[in-house]
Protein backbone atom coordinates (compact mmCIF):
# COMPACT_ATOMS: atom_id res chain seq x y z
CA UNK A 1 0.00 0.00 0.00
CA UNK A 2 1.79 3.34 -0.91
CA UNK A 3 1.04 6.40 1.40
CA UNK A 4 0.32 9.81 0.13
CA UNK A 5 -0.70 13.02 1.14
CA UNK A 6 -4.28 14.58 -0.22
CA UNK A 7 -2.23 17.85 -0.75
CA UNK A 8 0.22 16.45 -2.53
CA UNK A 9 0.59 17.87 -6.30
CA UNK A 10 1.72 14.64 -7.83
CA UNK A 11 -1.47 12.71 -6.40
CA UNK A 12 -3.81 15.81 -7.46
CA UNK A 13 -2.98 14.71 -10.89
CA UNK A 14 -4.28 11.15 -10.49
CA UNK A 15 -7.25 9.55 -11.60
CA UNK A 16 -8.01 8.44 -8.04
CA UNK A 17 -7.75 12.37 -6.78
CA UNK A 18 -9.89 13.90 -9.51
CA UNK A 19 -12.66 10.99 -8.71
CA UNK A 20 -12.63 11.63 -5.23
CA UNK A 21 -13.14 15.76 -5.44
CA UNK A 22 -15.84 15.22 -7.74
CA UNK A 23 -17.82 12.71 -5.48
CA UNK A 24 -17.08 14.65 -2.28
CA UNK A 25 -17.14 19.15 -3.68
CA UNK A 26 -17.88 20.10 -0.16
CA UNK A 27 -16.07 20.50 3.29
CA UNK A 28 -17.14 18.78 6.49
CA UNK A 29 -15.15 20.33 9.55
CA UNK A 30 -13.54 17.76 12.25
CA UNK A 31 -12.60 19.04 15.85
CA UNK A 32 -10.37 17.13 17.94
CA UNK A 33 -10.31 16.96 22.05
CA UNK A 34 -8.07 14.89 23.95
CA UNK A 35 -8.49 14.36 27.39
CA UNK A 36 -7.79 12.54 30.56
CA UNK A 37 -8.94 11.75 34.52
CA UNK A 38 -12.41 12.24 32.68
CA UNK A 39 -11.79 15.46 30.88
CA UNK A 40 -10.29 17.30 34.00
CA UNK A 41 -6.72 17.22 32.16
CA UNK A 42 -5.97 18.02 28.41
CA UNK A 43 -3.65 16.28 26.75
CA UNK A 44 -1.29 18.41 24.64
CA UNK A 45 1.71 17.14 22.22
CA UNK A 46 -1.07 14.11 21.21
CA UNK A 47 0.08 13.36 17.36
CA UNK A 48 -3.21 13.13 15.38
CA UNK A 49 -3.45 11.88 12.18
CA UNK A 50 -6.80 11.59 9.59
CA UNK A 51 -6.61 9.34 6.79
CA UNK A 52 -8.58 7.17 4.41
CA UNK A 53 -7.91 3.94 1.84
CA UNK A 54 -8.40 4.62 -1.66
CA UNK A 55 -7.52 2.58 -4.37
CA UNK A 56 -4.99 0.69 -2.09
CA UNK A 57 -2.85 4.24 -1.15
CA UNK A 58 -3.57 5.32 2.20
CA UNK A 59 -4.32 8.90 1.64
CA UNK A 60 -3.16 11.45 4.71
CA UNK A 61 -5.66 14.53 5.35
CA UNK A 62 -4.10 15.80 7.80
CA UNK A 63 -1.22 15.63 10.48
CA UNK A 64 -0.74 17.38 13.65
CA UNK A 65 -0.66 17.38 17.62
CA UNK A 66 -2.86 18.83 20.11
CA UNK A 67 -2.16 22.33 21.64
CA UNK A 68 -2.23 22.80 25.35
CA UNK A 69 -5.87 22.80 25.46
CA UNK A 70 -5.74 19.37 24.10
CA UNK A 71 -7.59 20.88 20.80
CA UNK A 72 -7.01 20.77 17.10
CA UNK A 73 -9.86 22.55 15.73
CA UNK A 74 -11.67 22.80 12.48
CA UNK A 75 -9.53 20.12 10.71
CA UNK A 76 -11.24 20.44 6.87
CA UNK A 77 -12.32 17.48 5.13
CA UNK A 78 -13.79 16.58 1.79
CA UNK A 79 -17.64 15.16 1.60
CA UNK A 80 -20.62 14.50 -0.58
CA UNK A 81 -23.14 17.32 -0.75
CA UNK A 82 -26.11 16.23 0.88
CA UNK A 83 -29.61 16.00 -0.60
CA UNK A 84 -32.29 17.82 0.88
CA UNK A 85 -34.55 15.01 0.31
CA UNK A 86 -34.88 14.28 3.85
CA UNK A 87 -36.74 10.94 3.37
CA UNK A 88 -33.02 9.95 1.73
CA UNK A 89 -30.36 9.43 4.33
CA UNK A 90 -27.44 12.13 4.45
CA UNK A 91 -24.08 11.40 1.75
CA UNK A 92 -21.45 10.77 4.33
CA UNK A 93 -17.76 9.72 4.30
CA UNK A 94 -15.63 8.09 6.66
CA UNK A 95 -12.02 8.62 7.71
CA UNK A 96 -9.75 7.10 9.88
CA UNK A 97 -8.38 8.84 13.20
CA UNK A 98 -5.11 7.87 14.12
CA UNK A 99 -4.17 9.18 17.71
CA UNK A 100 -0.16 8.63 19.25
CA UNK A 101 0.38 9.28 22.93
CA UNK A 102 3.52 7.83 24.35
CA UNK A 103 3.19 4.07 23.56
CA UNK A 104 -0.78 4.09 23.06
CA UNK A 105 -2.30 3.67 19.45
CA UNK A 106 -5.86 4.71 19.79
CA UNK A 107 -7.93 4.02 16.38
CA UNK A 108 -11.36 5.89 15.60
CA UNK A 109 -13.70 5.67 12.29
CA UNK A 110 -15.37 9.54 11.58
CA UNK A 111 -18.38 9.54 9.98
CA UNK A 112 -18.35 13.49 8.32
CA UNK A 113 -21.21 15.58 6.57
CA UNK A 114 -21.22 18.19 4.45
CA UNK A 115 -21.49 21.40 6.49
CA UNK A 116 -21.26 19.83 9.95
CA UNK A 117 -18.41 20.32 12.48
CA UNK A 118 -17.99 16.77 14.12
CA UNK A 119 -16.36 16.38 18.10
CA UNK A 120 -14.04 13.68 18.45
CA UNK A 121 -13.11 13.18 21.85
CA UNK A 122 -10.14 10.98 22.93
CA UNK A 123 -9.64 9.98 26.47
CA UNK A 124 -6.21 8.96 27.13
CA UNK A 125 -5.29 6.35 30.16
CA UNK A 126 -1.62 7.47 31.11
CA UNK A 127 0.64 4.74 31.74
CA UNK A 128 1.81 4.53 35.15
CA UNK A 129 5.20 2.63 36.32
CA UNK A 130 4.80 0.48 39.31
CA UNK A 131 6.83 3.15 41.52
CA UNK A 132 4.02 5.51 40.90
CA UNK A 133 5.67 7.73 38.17
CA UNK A 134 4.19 8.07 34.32
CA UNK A 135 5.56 6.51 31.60
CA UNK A 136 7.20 9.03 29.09
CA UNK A 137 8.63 11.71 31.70
């Protein structure tokens, strides 16, 4: 599987690009919180990363880490427009969340609209040694 960035102009010029902007014109908006001891302490330095599988290349969205808030905000995303046919259920696409903190992988499927800012919150369990200190300081 070869890896590639959305932005990238060499994959903008592929079949599987041009396909992909024309089934999904519009921009869905994903937030990102991380958290722990149930949301009393943000998680900052978290490495986030939002992908997706097409036509066996795993495309990158978007890379970053979490400010001291434990926020990334208003990460842009492509997405179908939506119908207003509301008898028809909502055009949707899904991405993959990637989230590093210290040695924890945590994994998350997005389901984004067009027009919608989605919340994706991320509790992290720090790792504690058996002497009582944390694992990565």
């Amino acid at each position: 599987m070869n890896l590639v960035y959305y932005n990238d102009p060499n994959f903008k010029k592929t079949e599987t690009y041009q396909k992909y902007v024309k089934e999904n014109p519009t921009q869905g908006f994903l937030s990102i919180r991380a958290y722990a001891a149930n949301k009393a302490l943000p998680i900052s330095n978290l490495s986030v990363e939002v992908s997706k599988i097409l036509n066996n290349n795993k495309v990158i969205f978007y890379t970053g880490k979490t400010d001291e808030s434990g926020l990334i905000d208003k990460i842009s995303l492509p997405t179908p427009v939506v119908s207003s046919d509301d008898e028809i259920i909502p055009a949707s696409q899904d991405y993959d969340i990637k989230a590093v903190y210290e040695d924890q992988n945590l994994i998350f499927t997005i389901t984004m609209y067009a027009n919608i800012s989605v919340n994706q919150n991320i509790n992290v369990v720090p790792l504690i040694r058996l002497d009582g200190s944390f694992y990565g300081r």
